[in-house]
Protein backbone atom coordinates (compact mmCIF):
# COMPACT_ATOMS: atom_id res chain seq x y z
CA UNK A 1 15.05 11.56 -28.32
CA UNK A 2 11.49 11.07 -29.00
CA UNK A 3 9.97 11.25 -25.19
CA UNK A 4 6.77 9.14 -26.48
CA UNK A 5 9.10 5.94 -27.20
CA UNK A 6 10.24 6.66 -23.27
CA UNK A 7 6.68 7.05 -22.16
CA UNK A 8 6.08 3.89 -23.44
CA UNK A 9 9.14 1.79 -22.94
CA UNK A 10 8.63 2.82 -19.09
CA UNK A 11 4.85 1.28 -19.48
CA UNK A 12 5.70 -1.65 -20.49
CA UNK A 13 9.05 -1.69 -18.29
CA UNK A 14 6.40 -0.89 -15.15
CA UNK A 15 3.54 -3.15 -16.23
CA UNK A 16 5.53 -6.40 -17.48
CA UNK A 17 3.27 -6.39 -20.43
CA UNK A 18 2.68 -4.59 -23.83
CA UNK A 19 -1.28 -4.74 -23.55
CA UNK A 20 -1.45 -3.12 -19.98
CA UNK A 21 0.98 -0.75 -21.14
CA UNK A 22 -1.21 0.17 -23.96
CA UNK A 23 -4.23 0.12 -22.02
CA UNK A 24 -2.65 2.53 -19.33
CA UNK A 25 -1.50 4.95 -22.00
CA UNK A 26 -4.87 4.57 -23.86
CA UNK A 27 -3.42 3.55 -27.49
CA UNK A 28 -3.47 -0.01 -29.28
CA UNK A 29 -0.67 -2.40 -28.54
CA UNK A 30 0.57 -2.35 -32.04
CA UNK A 31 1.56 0.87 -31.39
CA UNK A 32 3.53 0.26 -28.50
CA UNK A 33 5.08 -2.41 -30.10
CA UNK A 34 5.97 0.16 -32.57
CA UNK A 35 7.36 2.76 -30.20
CA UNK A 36 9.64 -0.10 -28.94
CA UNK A 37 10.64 -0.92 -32.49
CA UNK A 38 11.30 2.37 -33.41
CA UNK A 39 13.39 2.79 -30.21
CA UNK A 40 15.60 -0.10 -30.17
CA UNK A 41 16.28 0.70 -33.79
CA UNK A 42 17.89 3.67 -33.04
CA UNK A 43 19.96 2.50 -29.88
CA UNK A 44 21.03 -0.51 -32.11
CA UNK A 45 20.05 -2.71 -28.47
CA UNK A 46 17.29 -5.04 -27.83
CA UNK A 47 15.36 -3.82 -24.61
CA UNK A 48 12.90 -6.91 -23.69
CA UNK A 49 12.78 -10.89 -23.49
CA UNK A 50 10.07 -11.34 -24.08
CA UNK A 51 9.01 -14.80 -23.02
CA UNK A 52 5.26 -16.45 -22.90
CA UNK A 53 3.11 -13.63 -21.47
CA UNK A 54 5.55 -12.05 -19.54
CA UNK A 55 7.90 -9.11 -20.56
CA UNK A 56 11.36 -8.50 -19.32
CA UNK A 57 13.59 -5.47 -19.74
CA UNK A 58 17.25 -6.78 -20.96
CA UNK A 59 20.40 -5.38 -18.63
CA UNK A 60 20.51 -2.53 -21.71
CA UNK A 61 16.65 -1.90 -21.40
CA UNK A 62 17.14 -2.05 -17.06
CA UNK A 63 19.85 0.81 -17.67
CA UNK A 64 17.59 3.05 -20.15
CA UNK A 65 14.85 2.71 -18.08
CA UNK A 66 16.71 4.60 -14.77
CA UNK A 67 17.37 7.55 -17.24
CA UNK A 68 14.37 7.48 -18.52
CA UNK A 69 12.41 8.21 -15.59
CA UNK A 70 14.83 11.01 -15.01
CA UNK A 71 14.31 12.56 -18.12
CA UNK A 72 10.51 12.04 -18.63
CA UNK A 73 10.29 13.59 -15.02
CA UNK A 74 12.22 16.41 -16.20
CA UNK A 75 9.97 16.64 -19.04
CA UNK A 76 6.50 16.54 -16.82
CA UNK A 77 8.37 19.18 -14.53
CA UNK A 78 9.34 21.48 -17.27
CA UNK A 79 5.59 21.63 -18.96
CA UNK A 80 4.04 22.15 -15.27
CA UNK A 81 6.29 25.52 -15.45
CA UNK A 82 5.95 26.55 -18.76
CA UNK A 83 2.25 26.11 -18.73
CA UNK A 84 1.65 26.96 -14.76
CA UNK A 85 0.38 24.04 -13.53
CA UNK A 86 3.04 24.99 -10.32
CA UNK A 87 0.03 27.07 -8.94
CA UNK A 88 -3.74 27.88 -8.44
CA UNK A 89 -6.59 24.98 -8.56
CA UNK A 90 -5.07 21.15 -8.15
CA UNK A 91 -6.59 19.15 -11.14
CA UNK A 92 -5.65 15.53 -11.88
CA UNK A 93 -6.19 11.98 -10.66
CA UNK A 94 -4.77 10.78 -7.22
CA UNK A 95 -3.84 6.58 -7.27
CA UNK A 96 -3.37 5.43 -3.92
CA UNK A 97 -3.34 2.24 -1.96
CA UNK A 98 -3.64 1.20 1.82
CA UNK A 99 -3.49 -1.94 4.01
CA UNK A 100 -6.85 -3.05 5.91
CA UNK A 101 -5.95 -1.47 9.03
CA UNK A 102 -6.03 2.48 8.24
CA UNK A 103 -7.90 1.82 5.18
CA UNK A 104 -11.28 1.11 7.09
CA UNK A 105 -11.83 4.20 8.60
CA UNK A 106 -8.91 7.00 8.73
CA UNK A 107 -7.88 6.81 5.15
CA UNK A 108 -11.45 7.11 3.67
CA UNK A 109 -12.62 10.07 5.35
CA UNK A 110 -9.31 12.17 4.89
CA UNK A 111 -9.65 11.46 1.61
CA UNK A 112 -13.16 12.56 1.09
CA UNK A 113 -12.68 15.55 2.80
CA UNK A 114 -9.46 16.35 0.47
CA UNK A 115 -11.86 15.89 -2.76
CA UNK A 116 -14.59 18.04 -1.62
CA UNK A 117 -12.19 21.11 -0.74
CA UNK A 118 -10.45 19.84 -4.63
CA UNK A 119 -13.17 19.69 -7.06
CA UNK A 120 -11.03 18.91 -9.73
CA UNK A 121 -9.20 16.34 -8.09
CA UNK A 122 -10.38 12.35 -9.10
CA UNK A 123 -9.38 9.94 -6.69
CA UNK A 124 -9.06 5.95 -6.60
CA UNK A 125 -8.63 4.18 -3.00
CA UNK A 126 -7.50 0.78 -3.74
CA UNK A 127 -7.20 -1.46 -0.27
CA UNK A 128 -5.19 -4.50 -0.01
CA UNK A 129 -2.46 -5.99 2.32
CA UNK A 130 0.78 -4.59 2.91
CA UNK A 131 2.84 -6.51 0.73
CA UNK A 132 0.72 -5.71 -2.14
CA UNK A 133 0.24 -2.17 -2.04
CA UNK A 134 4.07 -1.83 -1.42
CA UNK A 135 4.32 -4.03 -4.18
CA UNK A 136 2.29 -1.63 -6.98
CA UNK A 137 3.39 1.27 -4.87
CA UNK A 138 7.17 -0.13 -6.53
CA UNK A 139 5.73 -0.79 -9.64
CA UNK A 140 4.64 2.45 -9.78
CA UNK A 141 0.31 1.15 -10.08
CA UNK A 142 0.17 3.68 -7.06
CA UNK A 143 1.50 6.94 -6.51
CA UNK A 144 1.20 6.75 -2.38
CA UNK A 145 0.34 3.98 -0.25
CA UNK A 146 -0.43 3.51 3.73
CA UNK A 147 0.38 0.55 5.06
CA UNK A 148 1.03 -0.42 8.90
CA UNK A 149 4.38 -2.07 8.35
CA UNK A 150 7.24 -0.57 6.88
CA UNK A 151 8.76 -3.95 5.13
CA UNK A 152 12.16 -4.29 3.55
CA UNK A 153 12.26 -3.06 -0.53
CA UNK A 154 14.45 -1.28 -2.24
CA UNK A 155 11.98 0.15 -4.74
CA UNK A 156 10.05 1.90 -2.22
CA UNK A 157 10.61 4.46 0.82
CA UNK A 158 8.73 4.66 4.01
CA UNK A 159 8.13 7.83 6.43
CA UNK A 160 5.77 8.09 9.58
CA UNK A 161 2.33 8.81 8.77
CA UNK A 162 0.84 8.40 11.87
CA UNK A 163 0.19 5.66 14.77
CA UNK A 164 -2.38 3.08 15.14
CA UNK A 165 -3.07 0.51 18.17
CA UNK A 166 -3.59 -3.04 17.73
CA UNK A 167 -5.38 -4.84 20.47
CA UNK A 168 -6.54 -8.44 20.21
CA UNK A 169 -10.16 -9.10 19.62
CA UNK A 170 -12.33 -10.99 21.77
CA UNK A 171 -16.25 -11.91 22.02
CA UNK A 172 -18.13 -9.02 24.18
CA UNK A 173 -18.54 -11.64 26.46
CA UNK A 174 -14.85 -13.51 26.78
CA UNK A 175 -13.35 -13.63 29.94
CA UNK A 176 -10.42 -11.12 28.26
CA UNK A 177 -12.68 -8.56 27.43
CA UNK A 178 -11.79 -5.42 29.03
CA UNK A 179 -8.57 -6.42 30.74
CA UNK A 180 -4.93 -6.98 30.22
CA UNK A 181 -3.45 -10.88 29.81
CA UNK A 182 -0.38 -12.48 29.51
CA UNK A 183 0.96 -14.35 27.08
CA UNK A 184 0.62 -17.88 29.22
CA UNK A 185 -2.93 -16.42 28.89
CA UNK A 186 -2.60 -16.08 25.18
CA UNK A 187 -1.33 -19.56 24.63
CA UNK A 188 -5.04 -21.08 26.08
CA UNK A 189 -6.80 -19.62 23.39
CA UNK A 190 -7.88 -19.80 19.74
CA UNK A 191 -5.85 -17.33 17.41
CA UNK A 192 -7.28 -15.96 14.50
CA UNK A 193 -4.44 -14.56 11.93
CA UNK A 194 -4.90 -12.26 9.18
CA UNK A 195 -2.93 -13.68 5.56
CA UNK A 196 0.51 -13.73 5.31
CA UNK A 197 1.73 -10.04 4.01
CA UNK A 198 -1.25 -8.09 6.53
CA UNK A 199 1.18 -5.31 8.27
CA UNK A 200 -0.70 -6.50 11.69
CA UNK A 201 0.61 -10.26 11.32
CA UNK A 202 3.95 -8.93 10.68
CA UNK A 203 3.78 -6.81 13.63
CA UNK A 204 2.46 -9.74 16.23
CA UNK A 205 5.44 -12.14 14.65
CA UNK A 206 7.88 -9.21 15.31
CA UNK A 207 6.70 -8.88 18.63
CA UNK A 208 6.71 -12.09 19.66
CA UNK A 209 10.09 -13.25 18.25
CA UNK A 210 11.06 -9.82 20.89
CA UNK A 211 9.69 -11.94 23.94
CA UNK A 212 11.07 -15.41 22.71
CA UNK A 213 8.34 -17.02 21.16
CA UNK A 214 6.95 -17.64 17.27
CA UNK A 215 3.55 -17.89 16.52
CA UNK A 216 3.86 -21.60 16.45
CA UNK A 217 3.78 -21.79 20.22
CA UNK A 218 0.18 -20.56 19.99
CA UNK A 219 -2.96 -22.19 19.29
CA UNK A 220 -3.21 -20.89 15.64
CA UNK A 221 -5.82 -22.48 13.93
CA UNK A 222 -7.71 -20.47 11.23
CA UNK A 223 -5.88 -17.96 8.54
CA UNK A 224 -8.71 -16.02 7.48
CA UNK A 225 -7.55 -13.22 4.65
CA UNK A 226 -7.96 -9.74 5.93
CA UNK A 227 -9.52 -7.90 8.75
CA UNK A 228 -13.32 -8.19 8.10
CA UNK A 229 -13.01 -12.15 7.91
CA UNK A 230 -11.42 -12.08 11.05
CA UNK A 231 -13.91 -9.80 13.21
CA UNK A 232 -16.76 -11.87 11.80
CA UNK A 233 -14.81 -14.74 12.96
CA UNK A 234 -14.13 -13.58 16.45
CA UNK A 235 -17.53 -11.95 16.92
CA UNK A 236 -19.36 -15.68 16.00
CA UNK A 237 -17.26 -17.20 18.74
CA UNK A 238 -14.49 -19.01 16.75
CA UNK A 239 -11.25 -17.10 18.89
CA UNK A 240 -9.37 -13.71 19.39
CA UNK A 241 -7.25 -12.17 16.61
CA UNK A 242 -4.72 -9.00 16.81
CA UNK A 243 -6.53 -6.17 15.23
CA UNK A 244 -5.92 -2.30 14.52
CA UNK A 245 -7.77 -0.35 16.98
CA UNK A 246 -8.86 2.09 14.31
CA UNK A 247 -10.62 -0.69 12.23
CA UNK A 248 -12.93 -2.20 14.81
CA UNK A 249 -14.48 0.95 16.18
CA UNK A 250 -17.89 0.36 14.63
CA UNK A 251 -17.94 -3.25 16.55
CA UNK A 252 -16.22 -1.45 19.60
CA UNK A 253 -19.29 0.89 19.74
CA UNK A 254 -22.12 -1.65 18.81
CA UNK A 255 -20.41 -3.88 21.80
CA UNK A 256 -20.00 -6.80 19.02
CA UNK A 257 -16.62 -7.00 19.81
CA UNK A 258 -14.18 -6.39 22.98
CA UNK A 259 -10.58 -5.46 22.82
CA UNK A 260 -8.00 -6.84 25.36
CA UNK A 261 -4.48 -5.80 25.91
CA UNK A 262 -1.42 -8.36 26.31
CA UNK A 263 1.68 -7.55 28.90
CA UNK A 264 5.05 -7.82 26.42
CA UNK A 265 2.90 -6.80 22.87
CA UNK A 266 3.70 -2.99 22.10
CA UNK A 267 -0.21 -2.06 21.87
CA UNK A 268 0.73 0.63 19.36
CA UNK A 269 2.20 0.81 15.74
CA UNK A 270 3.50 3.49 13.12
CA UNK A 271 1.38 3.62 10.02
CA UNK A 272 3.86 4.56 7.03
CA UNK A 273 3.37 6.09 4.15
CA UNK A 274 5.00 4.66 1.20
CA UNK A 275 6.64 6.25 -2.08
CA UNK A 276 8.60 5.31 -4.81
CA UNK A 277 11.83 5.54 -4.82
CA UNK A 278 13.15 8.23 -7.38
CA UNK A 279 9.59 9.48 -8.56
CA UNK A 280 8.59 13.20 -8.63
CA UNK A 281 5.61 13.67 -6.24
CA UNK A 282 2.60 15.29 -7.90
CA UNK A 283 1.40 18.48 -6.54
CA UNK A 284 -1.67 16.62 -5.81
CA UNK A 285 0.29 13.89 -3.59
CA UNK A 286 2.02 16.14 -2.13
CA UNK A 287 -1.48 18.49 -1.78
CA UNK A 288 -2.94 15.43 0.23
CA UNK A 289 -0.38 14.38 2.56
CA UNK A 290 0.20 18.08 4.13
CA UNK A 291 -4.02 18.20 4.14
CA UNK A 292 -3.73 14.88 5.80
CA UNK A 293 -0.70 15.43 8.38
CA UNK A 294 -2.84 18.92 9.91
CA UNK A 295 -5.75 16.74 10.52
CA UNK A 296 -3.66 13.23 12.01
CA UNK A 297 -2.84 13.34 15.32
């Protein structure tokens, strides 16, 4: 079987779309079409609906595309040997994505440091929340992804990375700063959230269900995106939002913003990192997250 056809039936299987798949393999979408042609011809099944914009694999095209994968990273597996790629200098292109939260600060600099020790190595740090890096992680957009919430999806696994505290944000000034409130406390004052899908909203929802209340028993007035809205939000006087530790550091050190603690909230979280399920880590994946776990507390 002709592995290009596979190459780009997956594409267009993974991307919902023959142009994207063309532009990701770097051909013309008449081509693509062709390959698809050419390949449902010879199975005698028709792999996509296609209907309006979007493409759909058929329950034929959703079985060929499991095997597939196996076989194409077989293929990929068997070329690294035969041309020994399995050793000496790492060259390629690393995709990744992370949440807000470790994506400020931690994620950058490991990643920086990986490239200049890996000269050949190109990288692309794409930050987002949770939900949508776990998303592309699935789709397979991303080959790793960080994200501080390890939510449910079958296309996807999750394994510890490494742990992050969240403390709520205050004004330098606010009676909170410094100290440790409870949640009668909590309930007095303006609460900032981050968008639905940020890994630290999920958390605080989590955490309160755990002590009996949902975030509707709070003052919650403002939902402003992700984390830098909601620091310049806090720091202008507007309320106190729940915040990775890691991310407001600068602000921490500036004195632009305070952190407080609240009894009942587990101040700490486990930062996950997220794979596909099924897919064949690259040696430059893999190359990262060993360089990253020696340096990660």
């Amino acid at each position: 079987m002709d592995t290009r056809q596979l190459t780009a039936f997956c594409a267009v299987v993974d991307r919902r779309s023959f142009s994207q798949a063309a532009e990701q393999l770097g051909v013309t979408q008449p081509a693509v079409s062709l390959q698809i042609r050419s390949l449902e011809k010879r199975l005698g099944q028709r792999l996509f609906d296609r209907s309006g914009r979007r493409v759909e694999p058929t329950e034929a095209g959703v079985r060929l595309y499991r095997s597939a994968q196996r076989l194409l990273a077989l293929e990929q597996q068997l070329l690294e040997e035969v041309a020994g790629e399995g050793e000496g200098e790492l060259r390629g292109r690393l995709e990744i994505g992370c949440s807000t939260g470790p994506g400020a600060t931690v994620l950058p600099l490991l990643l920086c440091e990986f490239q200049r020790e890996n000269a050949g190595v190109a990288i692309s740090l794409s930050v987002n929340d949770t939900q949508h890096v776990v998303d592309a992680v699935a789709r397979r957009e991303l080959e790793l992804g960080v994200v501080g919430a390890a939510t449910r999806h079958r296309g996807v696994s999750f394994e510890p990375f490494f742990r992050d505290e969240v403390v709520l944000a205050v004004p330098p000034k606010h009676p909170f700063a410094g100290k440790t409130v409870g949640l009668d406390e909590l309930r007095k004052e303006t609460l900032i959230l981050m968008q639905e899908g940020a890994g630290v909203r999920q958390m605080v929802e989590d955490k309160l269900r755990e002590a009996g209340l949902r975030l509707r028993d709070l003052d919650v007035r403002l939902e402003l995106g992700l984390q830098e809205s909601v620091k310049a939000a806090v720091a202008a006087g507007h309320g106190v939002t729940f915040i990775s530790r890691s991310s407001m550091e600068p602000e921490l050190a500036s004195g632009s913003l305070a952190a407080a603690r609240v009894t009942g909230l587990d101040p700490t979280r486990e930062i996950s990192l997220v794979r596909s399920t099924g897919r064949t880590p690259s040696r430059i994946a893999d190359a990262f997250v060993e360089f990253a776990r020696d340096r990660l507390p």
